[in-house]
PDB file of N, CA and C in Angstrom:
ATOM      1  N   UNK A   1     102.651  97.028 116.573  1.00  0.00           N
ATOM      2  CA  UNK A   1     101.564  96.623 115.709  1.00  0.00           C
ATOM      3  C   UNK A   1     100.295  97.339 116.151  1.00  0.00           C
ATOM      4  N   UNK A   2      99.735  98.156 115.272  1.00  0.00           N
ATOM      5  CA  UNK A   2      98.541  98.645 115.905  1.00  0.00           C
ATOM      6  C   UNK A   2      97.520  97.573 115.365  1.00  0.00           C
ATOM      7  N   UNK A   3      96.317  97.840 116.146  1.00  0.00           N
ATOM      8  CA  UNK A   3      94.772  96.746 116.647  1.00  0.00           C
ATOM      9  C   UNK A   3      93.995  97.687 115.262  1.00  0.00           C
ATOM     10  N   UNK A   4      94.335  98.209 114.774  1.00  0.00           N
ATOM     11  CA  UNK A   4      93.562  99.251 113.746  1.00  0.00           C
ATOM     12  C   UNK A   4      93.043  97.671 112.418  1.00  0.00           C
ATOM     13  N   UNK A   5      92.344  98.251 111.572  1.00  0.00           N
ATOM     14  CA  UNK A   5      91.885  97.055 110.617  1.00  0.00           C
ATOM     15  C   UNK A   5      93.093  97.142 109.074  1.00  0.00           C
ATOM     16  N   UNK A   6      93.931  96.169 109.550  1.00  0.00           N
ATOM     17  CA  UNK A   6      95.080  95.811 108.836  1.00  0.00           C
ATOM     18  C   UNK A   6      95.084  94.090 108.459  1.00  0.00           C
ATOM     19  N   UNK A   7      95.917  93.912 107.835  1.00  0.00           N
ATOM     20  CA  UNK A   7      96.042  92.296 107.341  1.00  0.00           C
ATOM     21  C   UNK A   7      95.402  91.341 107.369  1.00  0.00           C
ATOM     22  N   UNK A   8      95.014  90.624 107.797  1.00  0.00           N
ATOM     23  CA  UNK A   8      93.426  89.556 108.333  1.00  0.00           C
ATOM     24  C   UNK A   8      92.475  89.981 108.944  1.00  0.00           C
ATOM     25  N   UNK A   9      92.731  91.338 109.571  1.00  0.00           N
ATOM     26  CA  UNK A   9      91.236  92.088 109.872  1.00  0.00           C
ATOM     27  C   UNK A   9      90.420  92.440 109.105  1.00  0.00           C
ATOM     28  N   UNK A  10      91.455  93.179 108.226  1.00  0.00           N
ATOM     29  CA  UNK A  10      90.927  94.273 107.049  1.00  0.00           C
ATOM     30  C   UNK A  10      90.237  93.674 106.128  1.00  0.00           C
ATOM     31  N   UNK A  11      91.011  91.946 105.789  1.00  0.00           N
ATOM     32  CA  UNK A  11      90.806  91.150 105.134  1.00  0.00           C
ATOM     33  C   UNK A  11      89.179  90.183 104.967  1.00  0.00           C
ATOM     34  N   UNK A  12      89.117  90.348 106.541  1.00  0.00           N
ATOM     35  CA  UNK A  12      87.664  89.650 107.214  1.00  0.00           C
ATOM     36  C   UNK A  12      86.857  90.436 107.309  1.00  0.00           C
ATOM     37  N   UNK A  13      87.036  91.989 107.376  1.00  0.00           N
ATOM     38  CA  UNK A  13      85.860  92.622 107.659  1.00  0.00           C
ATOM     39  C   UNK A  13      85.698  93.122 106.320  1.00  0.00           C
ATOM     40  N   UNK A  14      86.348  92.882 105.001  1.00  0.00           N
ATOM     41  CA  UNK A  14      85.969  93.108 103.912  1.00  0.00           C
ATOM     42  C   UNK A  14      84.921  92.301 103.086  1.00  0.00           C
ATOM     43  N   UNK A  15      85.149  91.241 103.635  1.00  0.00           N
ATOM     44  CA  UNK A  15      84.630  89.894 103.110  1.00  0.00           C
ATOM     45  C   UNK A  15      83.354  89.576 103.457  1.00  0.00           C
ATOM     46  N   UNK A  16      83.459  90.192 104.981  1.00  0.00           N
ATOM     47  CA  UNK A  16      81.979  90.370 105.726  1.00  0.00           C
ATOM     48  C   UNK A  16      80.879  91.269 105.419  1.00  0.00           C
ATOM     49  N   UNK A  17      81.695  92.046 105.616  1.00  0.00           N
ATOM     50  CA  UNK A  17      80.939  93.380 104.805  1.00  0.00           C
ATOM     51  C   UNK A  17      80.596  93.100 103.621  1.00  0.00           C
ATOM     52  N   UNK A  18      80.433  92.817 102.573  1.00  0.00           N
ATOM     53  CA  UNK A  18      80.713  92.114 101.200  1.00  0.00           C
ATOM     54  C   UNK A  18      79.421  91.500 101.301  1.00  0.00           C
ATOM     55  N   UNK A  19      79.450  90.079 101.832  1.00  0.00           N
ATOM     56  CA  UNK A  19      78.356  89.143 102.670  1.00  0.00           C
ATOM     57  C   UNK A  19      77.005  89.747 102.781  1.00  0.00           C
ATOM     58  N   UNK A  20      77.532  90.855 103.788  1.00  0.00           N
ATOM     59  CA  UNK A  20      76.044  91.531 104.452  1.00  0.00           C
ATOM     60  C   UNK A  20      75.435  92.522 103.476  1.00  0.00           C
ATOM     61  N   UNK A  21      76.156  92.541 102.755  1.00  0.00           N
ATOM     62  CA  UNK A  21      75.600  93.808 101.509  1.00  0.00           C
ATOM     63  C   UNK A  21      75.097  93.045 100.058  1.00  0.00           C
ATOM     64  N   UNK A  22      75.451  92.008 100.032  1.00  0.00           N
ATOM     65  CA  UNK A  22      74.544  90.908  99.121  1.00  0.00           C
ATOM     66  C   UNK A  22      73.663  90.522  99.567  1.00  0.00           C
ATOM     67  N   UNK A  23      73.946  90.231 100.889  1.00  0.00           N
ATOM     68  CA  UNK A  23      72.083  89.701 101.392  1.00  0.00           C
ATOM     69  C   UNK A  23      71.001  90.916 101.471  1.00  0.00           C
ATOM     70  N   UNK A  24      71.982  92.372 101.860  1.00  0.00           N
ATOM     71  CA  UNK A  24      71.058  93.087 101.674  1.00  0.00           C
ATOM     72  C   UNK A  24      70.426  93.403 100.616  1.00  0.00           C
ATOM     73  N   UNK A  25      71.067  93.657  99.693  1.00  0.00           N
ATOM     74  CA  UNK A  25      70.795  93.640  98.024  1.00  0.00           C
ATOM     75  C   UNK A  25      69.022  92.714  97.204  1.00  0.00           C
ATOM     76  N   UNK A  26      69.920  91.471  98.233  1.00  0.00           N
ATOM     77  CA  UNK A  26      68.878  90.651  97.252  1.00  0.00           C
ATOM     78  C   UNK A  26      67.296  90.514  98.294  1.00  0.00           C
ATOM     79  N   UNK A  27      67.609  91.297 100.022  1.00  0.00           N
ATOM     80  CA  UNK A  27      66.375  91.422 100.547  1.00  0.00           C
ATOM     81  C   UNK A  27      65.541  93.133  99.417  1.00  0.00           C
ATOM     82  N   UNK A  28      66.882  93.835  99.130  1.00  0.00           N
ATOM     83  CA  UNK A  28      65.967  94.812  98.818  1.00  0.00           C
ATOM     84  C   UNK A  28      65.288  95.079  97.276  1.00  0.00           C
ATOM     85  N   UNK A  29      66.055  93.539  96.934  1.00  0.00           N
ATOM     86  CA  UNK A  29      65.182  93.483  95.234  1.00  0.00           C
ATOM     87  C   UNK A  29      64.083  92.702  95.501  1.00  0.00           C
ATOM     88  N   UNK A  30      64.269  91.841  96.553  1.00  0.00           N
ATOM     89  CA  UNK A  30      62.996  90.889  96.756  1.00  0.00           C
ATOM     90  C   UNK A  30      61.797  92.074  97.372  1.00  0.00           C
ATOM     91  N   UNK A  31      62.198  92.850  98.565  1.00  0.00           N
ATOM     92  CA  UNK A  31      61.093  93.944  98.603  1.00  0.00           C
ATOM     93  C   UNK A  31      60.300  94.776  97.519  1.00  0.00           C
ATOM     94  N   UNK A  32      61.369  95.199  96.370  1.00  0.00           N
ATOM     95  CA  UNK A  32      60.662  95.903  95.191  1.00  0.00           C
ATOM     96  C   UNK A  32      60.061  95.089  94.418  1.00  0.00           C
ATOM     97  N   UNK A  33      60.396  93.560  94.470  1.00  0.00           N
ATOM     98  CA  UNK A  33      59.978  93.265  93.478  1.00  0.00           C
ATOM     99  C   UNK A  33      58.324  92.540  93.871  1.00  0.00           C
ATOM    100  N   UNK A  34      58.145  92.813  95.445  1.00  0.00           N
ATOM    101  CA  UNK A  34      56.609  92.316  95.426  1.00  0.00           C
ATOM    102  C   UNK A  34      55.786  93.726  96.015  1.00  0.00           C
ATOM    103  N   UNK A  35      56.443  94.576  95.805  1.00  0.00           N
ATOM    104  CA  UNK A  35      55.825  96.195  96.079  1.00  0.00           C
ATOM    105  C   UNK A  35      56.426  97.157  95.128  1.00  0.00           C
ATOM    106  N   UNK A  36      56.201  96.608  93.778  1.00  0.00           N
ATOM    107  CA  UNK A  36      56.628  97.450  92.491  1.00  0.00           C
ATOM    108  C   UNK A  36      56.026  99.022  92.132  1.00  0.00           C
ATOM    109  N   UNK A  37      54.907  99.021  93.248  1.00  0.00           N
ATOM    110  CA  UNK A  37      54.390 100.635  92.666  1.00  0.00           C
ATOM    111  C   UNK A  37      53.812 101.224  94.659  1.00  0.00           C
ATOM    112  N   UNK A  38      54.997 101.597  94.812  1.00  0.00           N
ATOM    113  CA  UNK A  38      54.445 101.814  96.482  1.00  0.00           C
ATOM    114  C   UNK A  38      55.431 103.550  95.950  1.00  0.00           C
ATOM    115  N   UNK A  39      54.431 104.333  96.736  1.00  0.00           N
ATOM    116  CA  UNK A  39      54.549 105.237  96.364  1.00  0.00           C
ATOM    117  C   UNK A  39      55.219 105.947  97.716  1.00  0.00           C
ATOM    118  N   UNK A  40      55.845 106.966  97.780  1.00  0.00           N
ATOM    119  CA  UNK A  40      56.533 107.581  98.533  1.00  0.00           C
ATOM    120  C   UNK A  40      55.995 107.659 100.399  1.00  0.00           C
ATOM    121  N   UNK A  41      54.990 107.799 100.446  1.00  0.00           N
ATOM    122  CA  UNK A  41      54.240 107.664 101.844  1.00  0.00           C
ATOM    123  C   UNK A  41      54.306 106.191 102.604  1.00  0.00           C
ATOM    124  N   UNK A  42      54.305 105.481 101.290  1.00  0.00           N
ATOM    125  CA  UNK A  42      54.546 103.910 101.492  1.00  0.00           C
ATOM    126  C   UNK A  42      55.805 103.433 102.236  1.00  0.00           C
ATOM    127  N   UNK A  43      56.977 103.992 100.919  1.00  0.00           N
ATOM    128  CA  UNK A  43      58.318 103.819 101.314  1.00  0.00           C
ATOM    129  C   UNK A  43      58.735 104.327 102.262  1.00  0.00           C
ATOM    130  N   UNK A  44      58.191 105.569 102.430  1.00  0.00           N
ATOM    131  CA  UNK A  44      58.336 106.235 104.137  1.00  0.00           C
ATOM    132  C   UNK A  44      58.406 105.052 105.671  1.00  0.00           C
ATOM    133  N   UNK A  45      57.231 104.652 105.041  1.00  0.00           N
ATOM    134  CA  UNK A  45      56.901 103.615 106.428  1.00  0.00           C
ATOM    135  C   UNK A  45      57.296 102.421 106.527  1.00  0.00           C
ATOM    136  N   UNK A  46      57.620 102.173 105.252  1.00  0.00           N
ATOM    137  CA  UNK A  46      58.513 100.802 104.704  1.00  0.00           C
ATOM    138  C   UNK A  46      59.539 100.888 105.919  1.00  0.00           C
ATOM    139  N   UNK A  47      60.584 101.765 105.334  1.00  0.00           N
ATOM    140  CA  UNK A  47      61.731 102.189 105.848  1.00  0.00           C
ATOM    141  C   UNK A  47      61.350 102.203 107.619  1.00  0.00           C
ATOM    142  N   UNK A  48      60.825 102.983 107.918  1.00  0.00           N
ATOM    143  CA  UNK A  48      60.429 103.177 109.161  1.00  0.00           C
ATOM    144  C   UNK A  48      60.453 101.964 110.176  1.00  0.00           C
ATOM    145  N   UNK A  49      59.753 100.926 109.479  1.00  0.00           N
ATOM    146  CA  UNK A  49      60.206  99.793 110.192  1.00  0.00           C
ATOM    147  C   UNK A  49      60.991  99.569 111.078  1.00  0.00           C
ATOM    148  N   UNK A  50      60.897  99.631 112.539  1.00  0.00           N
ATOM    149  CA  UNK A  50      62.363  99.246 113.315  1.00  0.00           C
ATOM    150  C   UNK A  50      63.364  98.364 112.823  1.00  0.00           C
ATOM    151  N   UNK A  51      62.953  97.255 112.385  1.00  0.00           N
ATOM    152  CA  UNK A  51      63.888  96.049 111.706  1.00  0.00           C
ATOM    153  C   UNK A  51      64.388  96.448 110.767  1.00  0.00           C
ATOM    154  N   UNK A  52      64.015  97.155 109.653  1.00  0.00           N
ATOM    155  CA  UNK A  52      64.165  97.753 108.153  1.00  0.00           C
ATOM    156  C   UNK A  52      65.553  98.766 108.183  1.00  0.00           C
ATOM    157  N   UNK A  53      64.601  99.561 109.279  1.00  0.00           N
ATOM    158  CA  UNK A  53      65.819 100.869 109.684  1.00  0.00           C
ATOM    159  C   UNK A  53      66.881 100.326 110.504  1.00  0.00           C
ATOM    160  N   UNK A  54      67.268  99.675 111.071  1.00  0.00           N
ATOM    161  CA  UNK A  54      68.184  98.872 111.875  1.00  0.00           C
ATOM    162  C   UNK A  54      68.911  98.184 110.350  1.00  0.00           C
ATOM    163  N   UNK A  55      68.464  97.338 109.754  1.00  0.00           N
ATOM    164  CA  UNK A  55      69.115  96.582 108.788  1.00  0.00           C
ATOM    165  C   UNK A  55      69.855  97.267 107.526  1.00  0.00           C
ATOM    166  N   UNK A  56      69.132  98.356 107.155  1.00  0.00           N
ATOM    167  CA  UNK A  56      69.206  99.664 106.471  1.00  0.00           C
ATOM    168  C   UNK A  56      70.846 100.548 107.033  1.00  0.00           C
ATOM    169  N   UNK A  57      70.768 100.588 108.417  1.00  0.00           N
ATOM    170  CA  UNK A  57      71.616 101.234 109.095  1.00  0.00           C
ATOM    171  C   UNK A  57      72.735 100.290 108.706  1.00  0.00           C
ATOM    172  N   UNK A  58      72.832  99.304 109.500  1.00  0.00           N
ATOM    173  CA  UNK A  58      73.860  98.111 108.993  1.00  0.00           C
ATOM    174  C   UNK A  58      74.429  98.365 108.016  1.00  0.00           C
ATOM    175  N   UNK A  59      73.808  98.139 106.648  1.00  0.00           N
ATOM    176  CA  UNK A  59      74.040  98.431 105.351  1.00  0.00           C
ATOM    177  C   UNK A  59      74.890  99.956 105.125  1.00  0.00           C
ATOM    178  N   UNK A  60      74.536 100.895 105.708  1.00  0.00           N
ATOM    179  CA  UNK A  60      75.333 101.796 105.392  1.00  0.00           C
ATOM    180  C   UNK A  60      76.523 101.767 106.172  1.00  0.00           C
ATOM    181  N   UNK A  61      76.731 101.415 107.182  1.00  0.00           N
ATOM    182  CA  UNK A  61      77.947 101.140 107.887  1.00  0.00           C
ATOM    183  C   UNK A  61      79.069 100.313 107.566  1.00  0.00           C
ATOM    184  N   UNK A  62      78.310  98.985 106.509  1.00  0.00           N
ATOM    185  CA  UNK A  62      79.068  97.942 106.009  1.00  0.00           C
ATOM    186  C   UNK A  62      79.227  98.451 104.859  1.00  0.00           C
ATOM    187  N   UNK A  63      78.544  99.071 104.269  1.00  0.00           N
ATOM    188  CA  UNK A  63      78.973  99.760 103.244  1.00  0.00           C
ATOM    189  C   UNK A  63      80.053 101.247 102.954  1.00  0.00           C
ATOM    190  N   UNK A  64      80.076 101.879 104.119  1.00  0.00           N
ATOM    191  CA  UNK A  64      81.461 102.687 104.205  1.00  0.00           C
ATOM    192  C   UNK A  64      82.525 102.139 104.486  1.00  0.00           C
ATOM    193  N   UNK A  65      81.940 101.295 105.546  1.00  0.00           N
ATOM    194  CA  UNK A  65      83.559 100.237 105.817  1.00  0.00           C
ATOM    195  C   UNK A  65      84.343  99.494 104.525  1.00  0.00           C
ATOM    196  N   UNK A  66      83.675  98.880 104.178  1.00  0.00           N
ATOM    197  CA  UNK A  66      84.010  98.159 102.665  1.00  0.00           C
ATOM    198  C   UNK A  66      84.600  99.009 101.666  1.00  0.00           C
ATOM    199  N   UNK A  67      83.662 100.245 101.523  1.00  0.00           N
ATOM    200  CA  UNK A  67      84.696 100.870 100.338  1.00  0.00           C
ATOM    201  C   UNK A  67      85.913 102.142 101.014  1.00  0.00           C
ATOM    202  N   UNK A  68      85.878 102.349 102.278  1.00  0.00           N
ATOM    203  CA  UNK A  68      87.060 102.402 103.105  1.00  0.00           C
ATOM    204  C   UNK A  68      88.444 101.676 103.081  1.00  0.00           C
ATOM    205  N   UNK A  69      87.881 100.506 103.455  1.00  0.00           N
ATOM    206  CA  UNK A  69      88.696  99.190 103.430  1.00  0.00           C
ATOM    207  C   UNK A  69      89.909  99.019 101.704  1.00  0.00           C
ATOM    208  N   UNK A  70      88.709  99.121 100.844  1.00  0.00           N
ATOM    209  CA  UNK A  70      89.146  98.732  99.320  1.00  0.00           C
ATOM    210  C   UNK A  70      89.592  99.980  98.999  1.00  0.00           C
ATOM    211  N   UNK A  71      89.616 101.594  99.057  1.00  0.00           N
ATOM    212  CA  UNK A  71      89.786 102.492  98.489  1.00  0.00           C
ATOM    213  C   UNK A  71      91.161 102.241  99.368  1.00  0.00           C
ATOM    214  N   UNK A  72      91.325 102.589 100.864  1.00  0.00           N
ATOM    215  CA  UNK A  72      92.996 102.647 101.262  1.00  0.00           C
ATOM    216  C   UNK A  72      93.784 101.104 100.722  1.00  0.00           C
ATOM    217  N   UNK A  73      93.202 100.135 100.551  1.00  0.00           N
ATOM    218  CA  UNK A  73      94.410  98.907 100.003  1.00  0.00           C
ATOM    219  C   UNK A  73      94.681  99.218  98.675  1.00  0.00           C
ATOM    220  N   UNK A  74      94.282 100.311  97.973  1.00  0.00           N
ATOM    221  CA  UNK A  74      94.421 100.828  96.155  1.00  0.00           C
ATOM    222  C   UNK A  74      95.252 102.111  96.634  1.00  0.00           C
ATOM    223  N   UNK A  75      95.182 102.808  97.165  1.00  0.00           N
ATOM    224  CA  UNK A  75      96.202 103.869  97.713  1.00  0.00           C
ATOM    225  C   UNK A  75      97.221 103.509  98.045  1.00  0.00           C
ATOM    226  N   UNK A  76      97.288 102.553  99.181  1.00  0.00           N
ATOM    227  CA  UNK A  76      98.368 102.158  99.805  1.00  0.00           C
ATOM    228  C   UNK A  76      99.355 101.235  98.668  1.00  0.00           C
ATOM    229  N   UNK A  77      98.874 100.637  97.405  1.00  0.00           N
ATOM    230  CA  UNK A  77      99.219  99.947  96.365  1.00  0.00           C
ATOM    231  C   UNK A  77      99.849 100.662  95.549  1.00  0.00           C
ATOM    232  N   UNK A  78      98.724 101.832  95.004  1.00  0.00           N
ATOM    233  CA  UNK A  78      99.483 102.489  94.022  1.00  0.00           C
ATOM    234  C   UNK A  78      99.917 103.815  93.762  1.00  0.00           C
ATOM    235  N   UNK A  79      99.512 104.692  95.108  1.00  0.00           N
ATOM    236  CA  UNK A  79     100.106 105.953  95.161  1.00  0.00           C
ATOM    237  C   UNK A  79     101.394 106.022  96.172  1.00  0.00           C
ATOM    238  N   UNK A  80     102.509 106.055  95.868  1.00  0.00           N
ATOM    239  CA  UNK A  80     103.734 105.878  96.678  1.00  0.00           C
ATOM    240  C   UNK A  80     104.260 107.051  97.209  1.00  0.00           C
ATOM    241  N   UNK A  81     103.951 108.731  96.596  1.00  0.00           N
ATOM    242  CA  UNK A  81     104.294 109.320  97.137  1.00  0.00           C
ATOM    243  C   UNK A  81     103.453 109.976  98.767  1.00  0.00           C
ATOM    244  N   UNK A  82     104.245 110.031  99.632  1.00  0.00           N
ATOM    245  CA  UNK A  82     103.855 109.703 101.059  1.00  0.00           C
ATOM    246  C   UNK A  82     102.605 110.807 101.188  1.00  0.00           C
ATOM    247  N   UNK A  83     102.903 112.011 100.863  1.00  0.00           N
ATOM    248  CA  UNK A  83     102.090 112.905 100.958  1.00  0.00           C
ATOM    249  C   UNK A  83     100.867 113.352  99.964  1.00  0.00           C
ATOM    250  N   UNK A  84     100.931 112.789  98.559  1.00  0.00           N
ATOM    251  CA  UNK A  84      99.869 112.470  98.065  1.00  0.00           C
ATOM    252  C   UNK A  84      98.595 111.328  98.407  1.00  0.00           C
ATOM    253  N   UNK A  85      99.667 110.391  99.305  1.00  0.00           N
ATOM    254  CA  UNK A  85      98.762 109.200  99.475  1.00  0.00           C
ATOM    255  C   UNK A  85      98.294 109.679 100.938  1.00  0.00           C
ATOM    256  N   UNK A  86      98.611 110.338 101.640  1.00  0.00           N
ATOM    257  CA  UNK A  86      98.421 111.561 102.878  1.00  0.00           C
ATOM    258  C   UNK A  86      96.813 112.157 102.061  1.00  0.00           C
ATOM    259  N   UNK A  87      97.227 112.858 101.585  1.00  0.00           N
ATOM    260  CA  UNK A  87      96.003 113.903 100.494  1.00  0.00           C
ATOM    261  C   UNK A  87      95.000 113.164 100.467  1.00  0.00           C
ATOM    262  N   UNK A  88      95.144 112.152  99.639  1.00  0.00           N
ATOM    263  CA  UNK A  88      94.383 111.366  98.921  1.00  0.00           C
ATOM    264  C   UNK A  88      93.100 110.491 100.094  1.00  0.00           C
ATOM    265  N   UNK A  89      94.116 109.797 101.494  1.00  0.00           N
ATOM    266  CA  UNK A  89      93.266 109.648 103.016  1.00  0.00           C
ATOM    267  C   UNK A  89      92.114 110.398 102.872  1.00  0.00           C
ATOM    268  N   UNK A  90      92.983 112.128 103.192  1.00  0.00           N
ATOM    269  CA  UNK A  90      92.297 112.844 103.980  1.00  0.00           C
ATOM    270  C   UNK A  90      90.945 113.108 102.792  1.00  0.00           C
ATOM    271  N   UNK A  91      90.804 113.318 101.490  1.00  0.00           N
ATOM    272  CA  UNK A  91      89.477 113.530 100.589  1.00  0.00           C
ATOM    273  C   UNK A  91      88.622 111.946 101.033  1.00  0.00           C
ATOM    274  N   UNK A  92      89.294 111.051 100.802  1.00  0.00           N
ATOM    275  CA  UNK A  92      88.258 109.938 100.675  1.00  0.00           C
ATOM    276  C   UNK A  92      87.510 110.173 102.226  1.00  0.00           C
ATOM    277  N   UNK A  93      88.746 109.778 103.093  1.00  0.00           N
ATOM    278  CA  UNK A  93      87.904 110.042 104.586  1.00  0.00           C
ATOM    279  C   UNK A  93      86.766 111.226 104.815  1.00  0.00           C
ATOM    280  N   UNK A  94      87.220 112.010 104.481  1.00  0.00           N
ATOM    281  CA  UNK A  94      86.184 113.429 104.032  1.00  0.00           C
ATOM    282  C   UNK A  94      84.775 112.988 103.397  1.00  0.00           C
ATOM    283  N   UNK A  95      85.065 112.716 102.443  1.00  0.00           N
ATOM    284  CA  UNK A  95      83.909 112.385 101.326  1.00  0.00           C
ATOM    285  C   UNK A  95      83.027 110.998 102.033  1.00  0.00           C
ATOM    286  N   UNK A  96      83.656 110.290 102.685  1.00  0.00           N
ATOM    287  CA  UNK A  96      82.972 109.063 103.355  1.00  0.00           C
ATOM    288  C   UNK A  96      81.857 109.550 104.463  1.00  0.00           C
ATOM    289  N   UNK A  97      82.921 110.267 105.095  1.00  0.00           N
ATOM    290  CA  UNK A  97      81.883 110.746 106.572  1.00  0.00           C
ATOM    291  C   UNK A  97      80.692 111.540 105.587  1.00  0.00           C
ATOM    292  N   UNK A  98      80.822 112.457 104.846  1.00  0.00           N
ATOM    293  CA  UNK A  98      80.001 113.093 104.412  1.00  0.00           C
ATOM    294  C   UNK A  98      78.908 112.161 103.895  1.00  0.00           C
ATOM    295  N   UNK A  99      79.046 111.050 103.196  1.00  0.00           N
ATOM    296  CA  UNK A  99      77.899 110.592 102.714  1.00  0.00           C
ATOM    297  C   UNK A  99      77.085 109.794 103.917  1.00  0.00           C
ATOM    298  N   UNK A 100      78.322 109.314 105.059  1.00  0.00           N
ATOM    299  CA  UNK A 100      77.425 108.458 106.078  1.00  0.00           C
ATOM    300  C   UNK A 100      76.213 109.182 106.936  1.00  0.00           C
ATOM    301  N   UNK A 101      77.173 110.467 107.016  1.00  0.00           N
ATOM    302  CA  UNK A 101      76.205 111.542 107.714  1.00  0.00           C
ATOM    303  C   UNK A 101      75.113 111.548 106.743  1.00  0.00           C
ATOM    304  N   UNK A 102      75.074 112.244 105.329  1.00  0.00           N
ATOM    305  CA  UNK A 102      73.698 112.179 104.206  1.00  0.00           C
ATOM    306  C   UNK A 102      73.116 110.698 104.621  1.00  0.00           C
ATOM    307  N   UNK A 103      73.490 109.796 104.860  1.00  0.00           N
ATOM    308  CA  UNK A 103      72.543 108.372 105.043  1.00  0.00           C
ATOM    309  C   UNK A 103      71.845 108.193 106.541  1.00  0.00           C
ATOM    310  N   UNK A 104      72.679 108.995 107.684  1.00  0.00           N
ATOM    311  CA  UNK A 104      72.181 108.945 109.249  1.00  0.00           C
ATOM    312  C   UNK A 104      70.962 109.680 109.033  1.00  0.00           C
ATOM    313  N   UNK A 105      71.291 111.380 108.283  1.00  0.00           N
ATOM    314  CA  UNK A 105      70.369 112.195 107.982  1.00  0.00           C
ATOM    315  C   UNK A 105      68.953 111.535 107.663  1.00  0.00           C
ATOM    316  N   UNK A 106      68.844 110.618 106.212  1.00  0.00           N
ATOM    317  CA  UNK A 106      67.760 109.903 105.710  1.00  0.00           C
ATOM    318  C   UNK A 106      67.169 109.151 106.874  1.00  0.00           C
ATOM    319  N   UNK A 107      67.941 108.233 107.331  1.00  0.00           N
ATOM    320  CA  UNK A 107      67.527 107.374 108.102  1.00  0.00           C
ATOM    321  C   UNK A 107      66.629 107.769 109.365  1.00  0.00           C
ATOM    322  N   UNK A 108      67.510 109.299 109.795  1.00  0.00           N
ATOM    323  CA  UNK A 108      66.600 109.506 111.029  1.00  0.00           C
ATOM    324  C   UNK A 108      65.228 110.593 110.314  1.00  0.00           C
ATOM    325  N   UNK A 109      65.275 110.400 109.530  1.00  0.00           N
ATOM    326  CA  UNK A 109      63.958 111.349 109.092  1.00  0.00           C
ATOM    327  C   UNK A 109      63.147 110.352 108.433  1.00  0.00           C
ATOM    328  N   UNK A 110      63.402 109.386 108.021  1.00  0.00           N
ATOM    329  CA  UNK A 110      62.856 108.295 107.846  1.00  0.00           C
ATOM    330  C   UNK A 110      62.219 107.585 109.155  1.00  0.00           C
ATOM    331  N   UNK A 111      62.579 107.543 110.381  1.00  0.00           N
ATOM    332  CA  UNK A 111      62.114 107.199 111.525  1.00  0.00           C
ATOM    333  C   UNK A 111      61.219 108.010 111.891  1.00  0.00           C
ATOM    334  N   UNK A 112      61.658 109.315 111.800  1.00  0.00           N
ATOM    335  CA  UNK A 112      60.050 110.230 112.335  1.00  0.00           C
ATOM    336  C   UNK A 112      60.551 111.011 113.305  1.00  0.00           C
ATOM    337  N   UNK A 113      62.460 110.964 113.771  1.00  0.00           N
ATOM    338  CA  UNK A 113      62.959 111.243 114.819  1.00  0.00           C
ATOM    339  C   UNK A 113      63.259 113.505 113.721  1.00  0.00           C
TER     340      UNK A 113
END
């Protein structure tokens, strides 16, 4: 049995993840919605926030995990041939890192680092 995120893991850290990305959601409509015209220099520093950028970070992490999580339990469901569903890993995994990296990217230029 591998410790990897399978059956009640996969299950809990989907659910969690899920959780933390609604609360983030509704912190980041409640932010726009009492700073409706903050203009880019603003949002800069918004973000910048240690807490913001920390919570921000979260969010993208729970958010690759999650659609990680849900994209291989739809593969593993409905593509049966071994080596397409092989293929199919290796693009999503591909395409994932790529956007987490585009979000580390933001984030640390958003810090000032």
């Amino acid at each position: 049995m591998s410790a990897g995120l399978s059956g009640l893991r996969a299950w809990l850290a989907q659910r969690l993840s899920a959780v933390y990305l609604g609360l983030y959601f509704i912190f980041a409509v409640l932010a726009i919605a009492v700073h409706p015209h903050l203009s880019y220099e603003e949002w800069r520093s918004w973000l910048a926030n240690p807490w913001v950028l920390l919570a921000t970070g979260i969010f993208m992490v729970a958010l690759l995990m999650h659609a990680w999580i849900g994209v291989r339990d739809i593969l593993l469901d409905y593509v049966h041939p071994l080596w397409l569903r092989v293929s199919a890993y290796g693009l999503v995994v591909m395409f994932l890192l790529a956007c987490g990296l585009w979000a580390a990217k933001i984030l640390l230029q958003a810090s000032g680092l």
